[in-house]
Protein backbone atom coordinates (compact mmCIF):
# COMPACT_ATOMS: atom_id res chain seq x y z
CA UNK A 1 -55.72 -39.59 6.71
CA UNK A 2 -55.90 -42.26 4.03
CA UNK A 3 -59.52 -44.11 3.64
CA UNK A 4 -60.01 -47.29 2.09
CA UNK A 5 -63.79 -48.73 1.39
CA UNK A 6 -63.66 -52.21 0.08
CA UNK A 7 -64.92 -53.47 -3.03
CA UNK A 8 -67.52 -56.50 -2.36
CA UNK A 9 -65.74 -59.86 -1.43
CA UNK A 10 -62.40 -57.77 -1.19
CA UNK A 11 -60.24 -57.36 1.40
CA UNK A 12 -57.69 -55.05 4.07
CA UNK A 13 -54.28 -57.71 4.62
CA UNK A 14 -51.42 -56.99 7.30
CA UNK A 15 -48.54 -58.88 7.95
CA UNK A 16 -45.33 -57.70 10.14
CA UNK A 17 -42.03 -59.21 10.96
CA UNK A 18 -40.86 -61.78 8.46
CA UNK A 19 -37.44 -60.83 9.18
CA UNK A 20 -35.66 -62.48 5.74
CA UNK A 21 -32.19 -62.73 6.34
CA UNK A 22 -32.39 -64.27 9.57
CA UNK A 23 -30.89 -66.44 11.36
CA UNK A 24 -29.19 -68.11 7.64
CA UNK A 25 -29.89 -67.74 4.07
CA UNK A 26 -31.02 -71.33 4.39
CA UNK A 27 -33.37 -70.69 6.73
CA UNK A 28 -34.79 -67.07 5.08
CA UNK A 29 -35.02 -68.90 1.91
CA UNK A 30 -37.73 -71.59 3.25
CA UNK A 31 -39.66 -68.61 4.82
CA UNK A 32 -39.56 -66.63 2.01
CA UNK A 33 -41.18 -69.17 0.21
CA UNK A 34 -44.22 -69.47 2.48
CA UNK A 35 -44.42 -65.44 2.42
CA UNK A 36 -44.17 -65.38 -1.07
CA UNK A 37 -47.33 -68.40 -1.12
CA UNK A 38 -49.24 -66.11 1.03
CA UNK A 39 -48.96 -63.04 -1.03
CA UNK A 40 -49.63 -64.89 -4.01
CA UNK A 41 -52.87 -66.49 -2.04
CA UNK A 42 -54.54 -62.96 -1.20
CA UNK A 43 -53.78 -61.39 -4.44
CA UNK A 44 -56.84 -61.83 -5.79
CA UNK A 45 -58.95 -60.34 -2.87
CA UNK A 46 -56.96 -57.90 -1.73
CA UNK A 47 -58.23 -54.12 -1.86
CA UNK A 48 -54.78 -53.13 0.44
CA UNK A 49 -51.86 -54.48 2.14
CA UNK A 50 -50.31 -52.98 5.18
CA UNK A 51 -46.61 -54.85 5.73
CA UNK A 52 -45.79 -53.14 9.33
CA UNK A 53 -42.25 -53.49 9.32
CA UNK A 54 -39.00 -55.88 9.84
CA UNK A 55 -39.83 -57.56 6.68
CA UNK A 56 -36.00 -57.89 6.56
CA UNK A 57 -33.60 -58.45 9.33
CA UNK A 58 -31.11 -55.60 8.08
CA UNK A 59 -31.79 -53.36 5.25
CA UNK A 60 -29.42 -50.30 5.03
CA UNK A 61 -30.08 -48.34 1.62
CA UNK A 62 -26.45 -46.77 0.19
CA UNK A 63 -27.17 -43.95 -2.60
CA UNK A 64 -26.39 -46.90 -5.14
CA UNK A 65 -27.12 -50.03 -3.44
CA UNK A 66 -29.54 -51.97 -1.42
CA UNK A 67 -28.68 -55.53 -0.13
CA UNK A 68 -28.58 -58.99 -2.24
CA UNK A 69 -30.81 -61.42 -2.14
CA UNK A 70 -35.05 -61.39 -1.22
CA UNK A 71 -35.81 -61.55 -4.96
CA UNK A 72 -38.87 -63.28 -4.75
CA UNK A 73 -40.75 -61.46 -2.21
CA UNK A 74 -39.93 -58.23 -3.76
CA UNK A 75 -40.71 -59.34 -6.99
CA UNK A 76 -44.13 -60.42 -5.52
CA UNK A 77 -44.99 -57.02 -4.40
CA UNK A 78 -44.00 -55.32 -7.58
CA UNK A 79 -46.48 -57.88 -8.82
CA UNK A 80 -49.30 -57.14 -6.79
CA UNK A 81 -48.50 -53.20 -6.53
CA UNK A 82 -48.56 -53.23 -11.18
CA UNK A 83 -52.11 -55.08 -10.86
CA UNK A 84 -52.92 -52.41 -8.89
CA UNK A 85 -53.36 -53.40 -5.36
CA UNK A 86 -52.21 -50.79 -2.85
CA UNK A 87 -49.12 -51.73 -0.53
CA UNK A 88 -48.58 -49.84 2.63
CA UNK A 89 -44.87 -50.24 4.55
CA UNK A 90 -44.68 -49.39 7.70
CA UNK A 91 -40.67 -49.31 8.93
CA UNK A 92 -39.54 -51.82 11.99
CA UNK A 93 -36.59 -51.46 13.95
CA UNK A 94 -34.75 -53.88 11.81
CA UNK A 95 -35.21 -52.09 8.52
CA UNK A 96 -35.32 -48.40 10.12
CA UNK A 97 -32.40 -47.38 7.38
CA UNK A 98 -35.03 -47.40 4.52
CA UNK A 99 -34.72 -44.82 2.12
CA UNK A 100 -36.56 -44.31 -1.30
CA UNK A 101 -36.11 -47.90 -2.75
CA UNK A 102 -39.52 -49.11 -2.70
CA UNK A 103 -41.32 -46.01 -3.02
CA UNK A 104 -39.41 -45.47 -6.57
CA UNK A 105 -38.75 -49.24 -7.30
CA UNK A 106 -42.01 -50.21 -6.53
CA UNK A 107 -44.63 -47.53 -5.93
CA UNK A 108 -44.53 -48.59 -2.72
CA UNK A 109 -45.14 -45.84 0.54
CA UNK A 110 -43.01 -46.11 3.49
CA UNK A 111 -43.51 -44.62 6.66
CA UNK A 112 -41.68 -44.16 9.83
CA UNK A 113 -44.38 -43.56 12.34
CA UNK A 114 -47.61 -44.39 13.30
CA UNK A 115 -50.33 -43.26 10.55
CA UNK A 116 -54.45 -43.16 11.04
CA UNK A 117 -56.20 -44.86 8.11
CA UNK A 118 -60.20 -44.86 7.46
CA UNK A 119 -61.36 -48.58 6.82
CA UNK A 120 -64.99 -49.40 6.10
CA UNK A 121 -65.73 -46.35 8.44
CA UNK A 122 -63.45 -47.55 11.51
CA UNK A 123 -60.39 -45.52 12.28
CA UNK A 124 -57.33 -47.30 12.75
CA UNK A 125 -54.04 -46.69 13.94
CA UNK A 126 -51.27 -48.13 12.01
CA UNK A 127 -47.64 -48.89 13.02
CA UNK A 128 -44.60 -51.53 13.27
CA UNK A 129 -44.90 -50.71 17.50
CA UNK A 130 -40.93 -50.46 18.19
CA UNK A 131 -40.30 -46.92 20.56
CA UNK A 132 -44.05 -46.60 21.70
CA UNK A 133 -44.97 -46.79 25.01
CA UNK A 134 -43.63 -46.65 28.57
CA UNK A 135 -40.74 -49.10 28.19
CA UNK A 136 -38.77 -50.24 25.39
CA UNK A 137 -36.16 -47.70 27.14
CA UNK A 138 -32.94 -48.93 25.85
CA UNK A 139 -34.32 -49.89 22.32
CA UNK A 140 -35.33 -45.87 21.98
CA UNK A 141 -32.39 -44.50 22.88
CA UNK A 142 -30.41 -46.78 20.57
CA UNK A 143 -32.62 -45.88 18.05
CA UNK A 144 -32.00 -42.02 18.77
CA UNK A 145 -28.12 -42.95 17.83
CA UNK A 146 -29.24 -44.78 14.59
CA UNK A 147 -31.49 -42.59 13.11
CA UNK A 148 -29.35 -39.35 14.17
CA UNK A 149 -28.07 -37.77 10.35
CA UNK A 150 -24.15 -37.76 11.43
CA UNK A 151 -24.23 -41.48 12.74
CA UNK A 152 -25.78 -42.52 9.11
CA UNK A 153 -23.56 -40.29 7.06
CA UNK A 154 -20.67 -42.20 8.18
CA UNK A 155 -22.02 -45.40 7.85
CA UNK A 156 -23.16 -44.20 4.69
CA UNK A 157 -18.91 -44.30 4.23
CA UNK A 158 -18.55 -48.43 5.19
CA UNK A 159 -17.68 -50.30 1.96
CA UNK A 160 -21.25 -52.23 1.96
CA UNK A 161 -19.71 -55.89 1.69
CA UNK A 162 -18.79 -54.33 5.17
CA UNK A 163 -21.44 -52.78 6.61
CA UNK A 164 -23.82 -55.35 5.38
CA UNK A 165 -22.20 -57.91 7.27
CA UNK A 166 -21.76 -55.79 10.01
CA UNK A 167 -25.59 -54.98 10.23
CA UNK A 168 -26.50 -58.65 9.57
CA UNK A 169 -24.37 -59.46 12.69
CA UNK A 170 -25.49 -56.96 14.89
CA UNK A 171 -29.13 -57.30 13.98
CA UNK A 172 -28.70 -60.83 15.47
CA UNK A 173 -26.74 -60.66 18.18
CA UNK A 174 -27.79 -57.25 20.28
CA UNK A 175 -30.77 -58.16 22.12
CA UNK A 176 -32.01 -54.34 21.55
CA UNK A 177 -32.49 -54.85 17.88
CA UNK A 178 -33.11 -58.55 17.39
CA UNK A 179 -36.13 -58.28 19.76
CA UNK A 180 -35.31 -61.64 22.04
CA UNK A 181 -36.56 -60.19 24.86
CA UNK A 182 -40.11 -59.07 23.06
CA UNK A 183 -41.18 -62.26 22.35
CA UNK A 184 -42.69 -63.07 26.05
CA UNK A 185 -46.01 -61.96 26.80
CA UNK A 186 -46.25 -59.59 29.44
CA UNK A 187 -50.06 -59.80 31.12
CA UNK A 188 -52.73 -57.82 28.87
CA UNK A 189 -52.02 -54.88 31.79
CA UNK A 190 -48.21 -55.10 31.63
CA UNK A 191 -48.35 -55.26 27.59
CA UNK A 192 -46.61 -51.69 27.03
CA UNK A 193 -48.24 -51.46 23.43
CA UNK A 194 -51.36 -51.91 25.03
CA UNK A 195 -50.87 -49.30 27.41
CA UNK A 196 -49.62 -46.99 24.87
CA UNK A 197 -53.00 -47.81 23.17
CA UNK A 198 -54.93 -46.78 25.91
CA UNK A 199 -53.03 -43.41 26.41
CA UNK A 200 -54.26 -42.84 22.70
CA UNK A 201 -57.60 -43.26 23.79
CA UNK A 202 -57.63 -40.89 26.61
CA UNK A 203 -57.83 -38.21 23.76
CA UNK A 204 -58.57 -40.03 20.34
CA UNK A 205 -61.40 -42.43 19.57
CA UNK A 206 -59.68 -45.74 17.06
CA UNK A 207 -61.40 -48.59 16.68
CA UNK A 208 -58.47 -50.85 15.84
CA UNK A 209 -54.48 -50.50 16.67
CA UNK A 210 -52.56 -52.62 14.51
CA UNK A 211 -48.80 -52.98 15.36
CA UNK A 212 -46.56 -55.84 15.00
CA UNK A 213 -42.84 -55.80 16.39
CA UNK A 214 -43.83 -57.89 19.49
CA UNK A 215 -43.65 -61.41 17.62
CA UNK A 216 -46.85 -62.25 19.23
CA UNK A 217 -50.08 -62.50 18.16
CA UNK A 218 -52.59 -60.44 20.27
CA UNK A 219 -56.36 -59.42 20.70
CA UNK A 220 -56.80 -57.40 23.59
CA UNK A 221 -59.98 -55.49 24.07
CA UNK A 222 -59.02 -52.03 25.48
CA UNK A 223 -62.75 -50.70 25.48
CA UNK A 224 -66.07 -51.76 24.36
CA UNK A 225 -65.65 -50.76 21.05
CA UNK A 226 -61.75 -50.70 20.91
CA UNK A 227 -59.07 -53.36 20.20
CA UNK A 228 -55.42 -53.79 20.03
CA UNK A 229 -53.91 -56.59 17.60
CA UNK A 230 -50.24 -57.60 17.52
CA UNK A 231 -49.58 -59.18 14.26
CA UNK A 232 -47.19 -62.12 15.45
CA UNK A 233 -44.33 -62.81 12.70
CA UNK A 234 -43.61 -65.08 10.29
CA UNK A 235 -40.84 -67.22 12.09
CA UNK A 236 -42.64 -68.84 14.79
CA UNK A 237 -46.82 -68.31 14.04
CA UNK A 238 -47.37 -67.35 10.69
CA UNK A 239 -49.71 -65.04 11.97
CA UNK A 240 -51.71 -61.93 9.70
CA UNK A 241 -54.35 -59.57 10.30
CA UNK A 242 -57.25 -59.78 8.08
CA UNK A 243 -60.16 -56.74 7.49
CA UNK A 244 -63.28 -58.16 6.30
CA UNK A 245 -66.31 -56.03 6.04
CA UNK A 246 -66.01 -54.29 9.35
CA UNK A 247 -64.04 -56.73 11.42
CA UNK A 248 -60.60 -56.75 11.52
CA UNK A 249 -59.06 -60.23 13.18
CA UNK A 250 -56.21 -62.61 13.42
CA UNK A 251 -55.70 -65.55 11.22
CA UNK A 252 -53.07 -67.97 10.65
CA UNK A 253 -51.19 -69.10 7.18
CA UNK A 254 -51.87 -72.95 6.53
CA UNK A 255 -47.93 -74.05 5.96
């Protein structure tokens, strides 16, 4: 488990779901922009940042090569990672093919599941939120095909002007992996992360869960001293998740 104490007026930052690529370059490239203003806007007072996944809308990393294009927001991080700042990423469903490139490119940790992190003395539980829970059942066992060795070996073989495209256009138009059907808010009972959350607690004390995947921006109080966040995304709400001193809450980027 990974603790963090903030330094005095610094800060914990999460953001999920920016999903650059999506739906056209035109569009990525405005959003990008404001991403790229936001990082540049916390840099200063940020002790960590936790990115929790689908930052883009396809990444597939070949031995050699990694997609074109998102330039500025990855030059951003390297920026903020050099001056020191950790950077946490957390993979999403849209970015599950994520290799080494960031961890060698840009000192950057990745992880696939769910992590526990010490911040300020509260114990939080960290992850992008796709495969958790008691639904979500045709999303997990696509993702059993995805991430099985054999099925990535061979599209390890595509030519990648190929399977980029291909990826691109499937990350849009299956409703499995572009999330279309996450986006509506369930009830705070119904709201399977939440449940999942509260299955945690049955045996484990947290004080926080932090997920995003859900493109909705959520505070639910599971217990007295427990809470589950959703991050929102960076397509409709603009939404992040900020730790100050021993509060961790929602806020929203001025565009």
């Amino acid at each position: 488990m990974i603790t963090i104490t903030t330094s005095e007026n610094k800060k914990v930052y999460f953001a999920s779901d920016q999903h650059l690529g999506a739906p056209n370059a035109v569009a990525s490239f405005s959003r990008e922009k404001k991403f790229v203003a936001w990082l540049d806007s916390i840099k200063k007072d940020a002790e960590a940042l936790f990115l929790l996944g689908d930052l883009f809308d396809f990444w597939f990393e070949y031995k050699t090569v990694v997609p074109k294009g998102f330039v500025r927001v990855l030059g951003k991080l390297a920026e903020i990672r050099d001056a020191g700042t950790p950077i946490y990423f957390f993979v999403g469903n849209h970015d599950l093919w994520m290799r080494d490139y960031f961890e060698k490119e840009l000192n950057i940790p990745v992880y696939h599941t769910p992590q526990e992190f010490t911040i300020n003395n509260k114990k939080v539980l960290i992850g992008h939120g796709d495969g958790l829970g008691p639904e979500d059942k045709g999303y997990k066992r696509m993702k059993k095909v995805f991430t099985f060795p054999v099925f990535k070996w061979l599209f390890r073989w595509v030519h990648p002007d190929i399977g980029v495209r291909l990826g691109q256009y499937m990350s849009v138009k299956n409703k499995l992996i572009s999330g279309e059907e996450d986006a509506k808010f369930l009830g705070e009972e119904n709201e399977w992360l939440a449940q999942y959350c509260r299955r945690k607690l049955e045996t484990t004390h947290y004080d926080y869960f932090v997920f995003g995947h859900r493109h909705l921006p959520l505070e639910i109080k599971l217990q007295e001293n427990s809470m589950y966040i959703n991050l929102g995304d960076w397509i409709q709400y603009f939404t992040y998740g900020v730790f100050d001193a021993d509060t961790l809450s929602l806020k929203k980027h001025s565009i």
